[in-house]
Protein backbone atom coordinates (compact mmCIF):
# COMPACT_ATOMS: atom_id res chain seq x y z
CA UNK A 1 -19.24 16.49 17.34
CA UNK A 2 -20.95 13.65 15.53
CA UNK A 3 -21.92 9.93 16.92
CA UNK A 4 -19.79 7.38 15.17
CA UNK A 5 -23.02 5.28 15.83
CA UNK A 6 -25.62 7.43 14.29
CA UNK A 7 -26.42 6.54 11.08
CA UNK A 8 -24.33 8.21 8.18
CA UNK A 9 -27.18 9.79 6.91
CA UNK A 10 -28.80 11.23 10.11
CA UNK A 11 -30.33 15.04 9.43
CA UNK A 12 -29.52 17.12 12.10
CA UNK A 13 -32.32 19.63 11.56
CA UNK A 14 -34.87 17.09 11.05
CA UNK A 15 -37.57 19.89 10.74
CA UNK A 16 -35.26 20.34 7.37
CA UNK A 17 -35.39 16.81 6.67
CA UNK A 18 -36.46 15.79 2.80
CA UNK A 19 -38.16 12.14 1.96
CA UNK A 20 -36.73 9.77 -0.28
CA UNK A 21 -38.94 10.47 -3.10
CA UNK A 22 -38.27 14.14 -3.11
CA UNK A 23 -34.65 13.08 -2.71
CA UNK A 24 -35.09 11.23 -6.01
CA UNK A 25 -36.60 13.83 -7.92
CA UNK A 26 -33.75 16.00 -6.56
CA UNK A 27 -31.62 14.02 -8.23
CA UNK A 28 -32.76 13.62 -11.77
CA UNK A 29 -33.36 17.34 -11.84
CA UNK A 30 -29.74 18.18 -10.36
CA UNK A 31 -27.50 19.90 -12.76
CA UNK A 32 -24.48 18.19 -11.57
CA UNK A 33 -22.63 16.42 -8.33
CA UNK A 34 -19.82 16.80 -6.73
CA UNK A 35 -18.05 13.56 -5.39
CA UNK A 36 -15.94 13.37 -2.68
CA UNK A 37 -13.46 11.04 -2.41
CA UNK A 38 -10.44 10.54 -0.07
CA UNK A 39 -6.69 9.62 -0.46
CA UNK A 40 -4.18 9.09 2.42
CA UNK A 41 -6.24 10.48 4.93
CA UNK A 42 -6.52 13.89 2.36
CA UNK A 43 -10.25 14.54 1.22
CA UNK A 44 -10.95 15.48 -2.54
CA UNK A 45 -13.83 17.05 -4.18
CA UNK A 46 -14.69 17.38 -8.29
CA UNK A 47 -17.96 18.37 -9.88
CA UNK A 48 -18.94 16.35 -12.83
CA UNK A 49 -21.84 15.26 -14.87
CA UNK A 50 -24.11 12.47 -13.50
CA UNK A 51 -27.09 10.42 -14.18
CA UNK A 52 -29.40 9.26 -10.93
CA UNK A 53 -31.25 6.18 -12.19
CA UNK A 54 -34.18 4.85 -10.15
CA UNK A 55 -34.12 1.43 -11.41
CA UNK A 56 -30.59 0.26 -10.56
CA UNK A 57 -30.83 2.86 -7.30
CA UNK A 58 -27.30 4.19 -8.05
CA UNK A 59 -25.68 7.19 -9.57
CA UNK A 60 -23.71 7.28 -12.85
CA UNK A 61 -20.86 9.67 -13.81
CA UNK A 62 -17.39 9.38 -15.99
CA UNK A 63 -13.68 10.50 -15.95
CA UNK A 64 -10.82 9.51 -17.86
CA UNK A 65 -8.89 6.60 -16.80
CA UNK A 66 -6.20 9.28 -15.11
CA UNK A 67 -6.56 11.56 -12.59
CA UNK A 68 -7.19 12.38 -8.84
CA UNK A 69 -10.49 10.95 -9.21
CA UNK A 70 -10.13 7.97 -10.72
CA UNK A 71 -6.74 7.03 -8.57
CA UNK A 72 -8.61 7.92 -5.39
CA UNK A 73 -11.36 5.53 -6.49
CA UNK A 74 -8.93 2.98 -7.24
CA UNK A 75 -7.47 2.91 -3.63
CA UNK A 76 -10.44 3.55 -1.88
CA UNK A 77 -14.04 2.94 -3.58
CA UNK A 78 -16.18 4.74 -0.65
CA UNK A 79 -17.40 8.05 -1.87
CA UNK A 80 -19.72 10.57 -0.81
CA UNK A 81 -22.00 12.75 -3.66
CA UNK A 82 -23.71 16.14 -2.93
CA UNK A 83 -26.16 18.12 -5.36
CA UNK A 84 -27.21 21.44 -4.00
CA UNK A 85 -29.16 24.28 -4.79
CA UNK A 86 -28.88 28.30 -3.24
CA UNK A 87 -32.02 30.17 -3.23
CA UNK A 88 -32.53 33.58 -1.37
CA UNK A 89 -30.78 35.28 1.41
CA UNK A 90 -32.73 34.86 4.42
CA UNK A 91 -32.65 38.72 6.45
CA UNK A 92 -32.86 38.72 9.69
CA UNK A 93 -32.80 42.33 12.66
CA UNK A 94 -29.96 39.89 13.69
CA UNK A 95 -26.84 38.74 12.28
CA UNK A 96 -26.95 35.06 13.86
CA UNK A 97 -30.93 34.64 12.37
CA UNK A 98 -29.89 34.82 8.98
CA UNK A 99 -29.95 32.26 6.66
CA UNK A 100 -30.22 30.88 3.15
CA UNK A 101 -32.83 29.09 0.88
CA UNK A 102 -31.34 25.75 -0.23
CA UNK A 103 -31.96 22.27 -1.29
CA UNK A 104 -29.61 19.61 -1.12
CA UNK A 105 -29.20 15.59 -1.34
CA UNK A 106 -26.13 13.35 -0.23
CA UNK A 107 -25.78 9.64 -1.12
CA UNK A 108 -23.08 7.74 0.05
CA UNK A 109 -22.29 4.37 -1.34
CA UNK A 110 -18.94 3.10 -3.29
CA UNK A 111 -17.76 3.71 -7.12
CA UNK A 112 -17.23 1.16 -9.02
CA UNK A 113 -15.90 1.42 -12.77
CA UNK A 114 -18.44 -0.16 -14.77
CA UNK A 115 -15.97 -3.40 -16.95
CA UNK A 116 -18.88 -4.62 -18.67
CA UNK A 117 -19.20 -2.62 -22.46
CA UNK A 118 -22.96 -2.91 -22.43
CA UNK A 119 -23.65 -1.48 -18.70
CA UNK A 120 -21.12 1.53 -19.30
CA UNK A 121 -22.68 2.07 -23.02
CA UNK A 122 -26.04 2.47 -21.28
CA UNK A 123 -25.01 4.35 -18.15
CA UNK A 124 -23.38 6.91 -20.73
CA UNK A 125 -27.04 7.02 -22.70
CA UNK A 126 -28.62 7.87 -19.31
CA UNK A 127 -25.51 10.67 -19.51
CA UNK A 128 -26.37 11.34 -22.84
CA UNK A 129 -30.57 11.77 -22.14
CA UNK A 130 -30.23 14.13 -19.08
CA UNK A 131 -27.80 16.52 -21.28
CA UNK A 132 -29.29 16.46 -24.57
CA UNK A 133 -32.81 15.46 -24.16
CA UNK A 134 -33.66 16.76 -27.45
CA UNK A 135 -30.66 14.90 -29.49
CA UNK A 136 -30.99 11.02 -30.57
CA UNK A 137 -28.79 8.47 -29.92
CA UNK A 138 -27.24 7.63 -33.41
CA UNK A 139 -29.36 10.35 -35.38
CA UNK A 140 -27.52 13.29 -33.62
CA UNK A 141 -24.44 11.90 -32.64
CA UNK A 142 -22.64 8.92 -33.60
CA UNK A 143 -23.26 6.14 -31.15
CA UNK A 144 -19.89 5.73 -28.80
CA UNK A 145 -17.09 3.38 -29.98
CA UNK A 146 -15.21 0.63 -28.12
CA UNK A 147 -12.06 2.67 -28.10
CA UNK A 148 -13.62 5.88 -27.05
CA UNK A 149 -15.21 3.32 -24.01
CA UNK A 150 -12.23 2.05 -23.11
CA UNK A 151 -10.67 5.32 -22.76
CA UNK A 152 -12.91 6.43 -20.03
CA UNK A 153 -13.51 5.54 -16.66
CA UNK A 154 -17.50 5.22 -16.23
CA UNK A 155 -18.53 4.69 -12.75
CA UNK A 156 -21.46 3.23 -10.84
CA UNK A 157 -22.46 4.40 -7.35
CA UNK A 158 -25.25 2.01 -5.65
CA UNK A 159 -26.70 4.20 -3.18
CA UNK A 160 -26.14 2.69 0.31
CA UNK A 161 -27.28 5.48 2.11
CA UNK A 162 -29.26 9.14 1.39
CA UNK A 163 -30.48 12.15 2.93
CA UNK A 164 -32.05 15.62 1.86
CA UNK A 165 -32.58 18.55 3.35
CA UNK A 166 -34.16 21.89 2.43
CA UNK A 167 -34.62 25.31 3.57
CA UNK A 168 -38.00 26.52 2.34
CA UNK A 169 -37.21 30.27 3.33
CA UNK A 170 -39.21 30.84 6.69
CA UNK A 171 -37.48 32.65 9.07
CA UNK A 172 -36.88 31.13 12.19
């Protein structure tokens, strides 16, 4: 059972426990997030697309302007987002010692949907340079339109809170 006054991002295997700055590389190397958000006392979870950037400390991703997401959001901004990686199965001679490679980061924080056209045009670039690294903006693809902006739901997580954790493979 947790302690409502333990910090949100307390690791409880702190032998486990990951840094911030491997926490950030985590992050910009993470294929994709899953966000969890909550609606009449029902949790949600979606994988999507994101974009961690280190400057503004927060975590970018986009839906339409529809959907369980984006009405969860609407009611209640606080959300919780989870990269994660599986490695090897740990053996053990018993069935309790086994266990798993893994690596893993949580922010918590609340999603906001980015109003302003020139914030949301360059949190989708930041999209648009994790994905297709090797594509130009405006050479490769046409550069994104008003309409097609306005049609989407582009959201900004400031990271309030983080923790990591990893399980390098030793068995215990």
């Amino acid at each position: 059972m947790s302690n409502s006054q333990e910090p949100i991002n307390r690791v409880r295997r702190r032998d486990r426990a990951a840094d911030d700055e491997w926490i950030r590389r985590f992050f910009k190397q993470a294929s994709y997030v899953t966000v969890a958000t909550e609606c009449d006392g029902q949790p949600f979870i979606n994988p999507v697309v994101f974009a961690y950037d280190a400057e503004t400390h927060a975590i970018y991703f986009h839906t339409g302007r529809a959907g369980r997401i984006f009405g969860n959001i609407s009611r209640n901004p606080k959300v919780c987002v989870c990269a994660s990686a599986m490695g090897s199965i740990i053996p053990s001679a018993r069935a309790a010692g086994y266990s798993v490679e893994y690596e893993s980061a949580i922010a918590f924080g609340e999603a906001e949907v980015l109003e302003d056209e020139e914030e949301a045009l360059r949190a989708m670039r930041l999209l648009m340079e994790k994905y297709a690294p090797d594509r130009e903006y405006g050479v490769d693809y046409q550069p994104i339109t008003p309409d097609q902006l306005a049609r989407a739901a582009i959201y900004r997580v400031r990271v309030k809170a983080w923790s990591g954790k990893r399980n390098a493979g030793k068995p215990e």
